[in-house]
Protein backbone atom coordinates (compact mmCIF):
# COMPACT_ATOMS: atom_id res chain seq x y z
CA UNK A 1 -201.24 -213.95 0.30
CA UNK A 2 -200.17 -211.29 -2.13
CA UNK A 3 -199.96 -211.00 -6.14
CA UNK A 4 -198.07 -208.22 -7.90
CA UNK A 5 -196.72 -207.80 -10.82
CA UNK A 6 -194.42 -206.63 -13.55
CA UNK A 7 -193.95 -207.03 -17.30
CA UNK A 8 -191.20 -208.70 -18.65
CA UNK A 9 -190.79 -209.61 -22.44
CA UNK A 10 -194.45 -208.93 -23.52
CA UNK A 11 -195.66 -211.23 -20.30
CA UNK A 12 -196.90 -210.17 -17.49
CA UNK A 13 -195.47 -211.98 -14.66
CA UNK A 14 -197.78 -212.63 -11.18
CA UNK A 15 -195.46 -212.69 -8.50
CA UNK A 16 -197.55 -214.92 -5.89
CA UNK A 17 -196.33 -214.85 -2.18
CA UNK A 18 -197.58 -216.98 0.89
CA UNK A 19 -200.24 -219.60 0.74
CA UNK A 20 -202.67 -220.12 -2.66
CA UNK A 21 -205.25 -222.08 0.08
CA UNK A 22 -208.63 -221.66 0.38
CA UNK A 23 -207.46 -218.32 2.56
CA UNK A 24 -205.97 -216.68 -0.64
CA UNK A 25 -207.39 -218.38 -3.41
CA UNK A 26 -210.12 -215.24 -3.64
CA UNK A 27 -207.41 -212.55 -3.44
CA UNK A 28 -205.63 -214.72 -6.46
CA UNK A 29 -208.47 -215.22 -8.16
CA UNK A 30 -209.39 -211.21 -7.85
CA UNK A 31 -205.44 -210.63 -9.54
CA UNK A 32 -205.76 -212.56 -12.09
CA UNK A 33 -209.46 -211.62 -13.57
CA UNK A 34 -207.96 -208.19 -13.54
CA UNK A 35 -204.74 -209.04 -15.48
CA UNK A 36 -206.67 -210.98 -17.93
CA UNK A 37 -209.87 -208.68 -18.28
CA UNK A 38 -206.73 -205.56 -18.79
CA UNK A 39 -205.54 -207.90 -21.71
CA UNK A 40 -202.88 -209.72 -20.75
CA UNK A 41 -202.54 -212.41 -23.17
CA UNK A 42 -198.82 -214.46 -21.53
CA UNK A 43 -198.78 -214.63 -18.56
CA UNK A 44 -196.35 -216.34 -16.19
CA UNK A 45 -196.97 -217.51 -12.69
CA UNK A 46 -193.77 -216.99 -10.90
CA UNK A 47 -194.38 -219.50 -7.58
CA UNK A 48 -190.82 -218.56 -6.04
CA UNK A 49 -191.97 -217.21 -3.27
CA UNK A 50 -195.06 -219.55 -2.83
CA UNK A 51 -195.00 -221.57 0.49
CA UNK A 52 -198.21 -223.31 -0.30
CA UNK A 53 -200.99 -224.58 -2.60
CA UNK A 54 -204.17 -226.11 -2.08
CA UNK A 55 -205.99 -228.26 -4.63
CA UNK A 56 -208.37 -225.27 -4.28
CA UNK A 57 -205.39 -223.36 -5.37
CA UNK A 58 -204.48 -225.96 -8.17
CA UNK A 59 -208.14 -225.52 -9.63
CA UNK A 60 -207.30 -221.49 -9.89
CA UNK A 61 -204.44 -222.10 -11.96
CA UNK A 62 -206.52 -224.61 -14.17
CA UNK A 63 -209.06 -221.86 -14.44
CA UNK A 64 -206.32 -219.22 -15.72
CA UNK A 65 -204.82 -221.72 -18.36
CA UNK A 66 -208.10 -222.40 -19.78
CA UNK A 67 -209.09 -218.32 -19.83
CA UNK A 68 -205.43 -217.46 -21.48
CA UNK A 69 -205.80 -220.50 -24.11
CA UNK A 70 -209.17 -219.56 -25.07
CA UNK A 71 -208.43 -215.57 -26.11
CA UNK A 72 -205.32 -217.19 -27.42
CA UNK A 73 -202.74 -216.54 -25.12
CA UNK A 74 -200.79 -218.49 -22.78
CA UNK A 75 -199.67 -219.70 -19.50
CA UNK A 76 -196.42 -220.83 -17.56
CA UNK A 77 -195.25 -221.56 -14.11
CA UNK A 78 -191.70 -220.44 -12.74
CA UNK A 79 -189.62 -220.84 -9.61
CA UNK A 80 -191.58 -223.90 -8.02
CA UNK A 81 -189.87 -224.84 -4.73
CA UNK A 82 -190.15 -227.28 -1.86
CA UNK A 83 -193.94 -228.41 -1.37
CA UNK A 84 -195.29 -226.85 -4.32
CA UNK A 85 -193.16 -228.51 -6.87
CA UNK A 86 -194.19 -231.22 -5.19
CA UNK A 87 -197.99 -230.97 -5.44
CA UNK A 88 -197.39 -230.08 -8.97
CA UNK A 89 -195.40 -233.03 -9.53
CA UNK A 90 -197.82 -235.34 -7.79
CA UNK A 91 -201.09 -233.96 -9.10
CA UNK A 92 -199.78 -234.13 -12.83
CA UNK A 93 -199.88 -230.19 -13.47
CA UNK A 94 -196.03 -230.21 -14.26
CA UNK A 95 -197.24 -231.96 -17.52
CA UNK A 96 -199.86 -229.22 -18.18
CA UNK A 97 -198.52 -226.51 -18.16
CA UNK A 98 -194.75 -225.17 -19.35
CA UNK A 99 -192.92 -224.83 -15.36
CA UNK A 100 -189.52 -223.35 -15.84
CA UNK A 101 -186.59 -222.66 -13.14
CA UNK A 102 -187.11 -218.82 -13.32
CA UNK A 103 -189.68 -216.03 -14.90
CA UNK A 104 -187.21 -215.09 -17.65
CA UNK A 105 -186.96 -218.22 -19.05
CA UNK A 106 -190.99 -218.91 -18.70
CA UNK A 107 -191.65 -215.59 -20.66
CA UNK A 108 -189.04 -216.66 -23.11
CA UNK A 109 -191.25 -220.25 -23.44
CA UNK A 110 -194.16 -217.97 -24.53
């Protein structure tokens, strides 16, 4: 699994590839404390190339909503595909956090 990212729009968009699993939910979790202990406020997740999440993976992206919220930023998903629109949609997280088709128009939702 692999995170990098880019700003775009005063967000900072995580670009996740491969499998968010109990595999690469450390090396997510490691990318994301950094963004968010540099000061990144908005963030979005852009899932696009994601081939994979875990509940495990799920929890991590509960964690980073709850850490942006509370230093009063935000959070949103883009570019959910295949299987992981699917979890999302099953597990309810479509409904808790802002998923949009592409990482333009989730930094434009922040």
């Amino acid at each position: 699994m692999e995170v990098t990212t880019r700003e775009l729009g005063g967000c900072t968009v995580a670009r996740v590839t491969g499998r968010l699993d109990a595999a690469g939910g450390p090396v997510f979790d490691k990318a994301i404390e950094e963004l968010v202990a540099g000061g990144a406020k908005k963030v979005v997740l852009d899932f696009s190339a994601l081939d994979y999440i875990s509940s495990g993976g799920l929890r991590g992206v509960l964690s980073v909503m709850r850490r942006l919220k509370a230093s009063g930023g935000g959070l949103a998903v883009a570019g959910l595909g295949g299987v992981v629109r699917e979890v999302f949609s099953i597990s309810g997280f479509d409904t808790l956090v802002p998923v949009k088709p592409t990482a333009d128009e989730a930094a434009a939702s922040l």
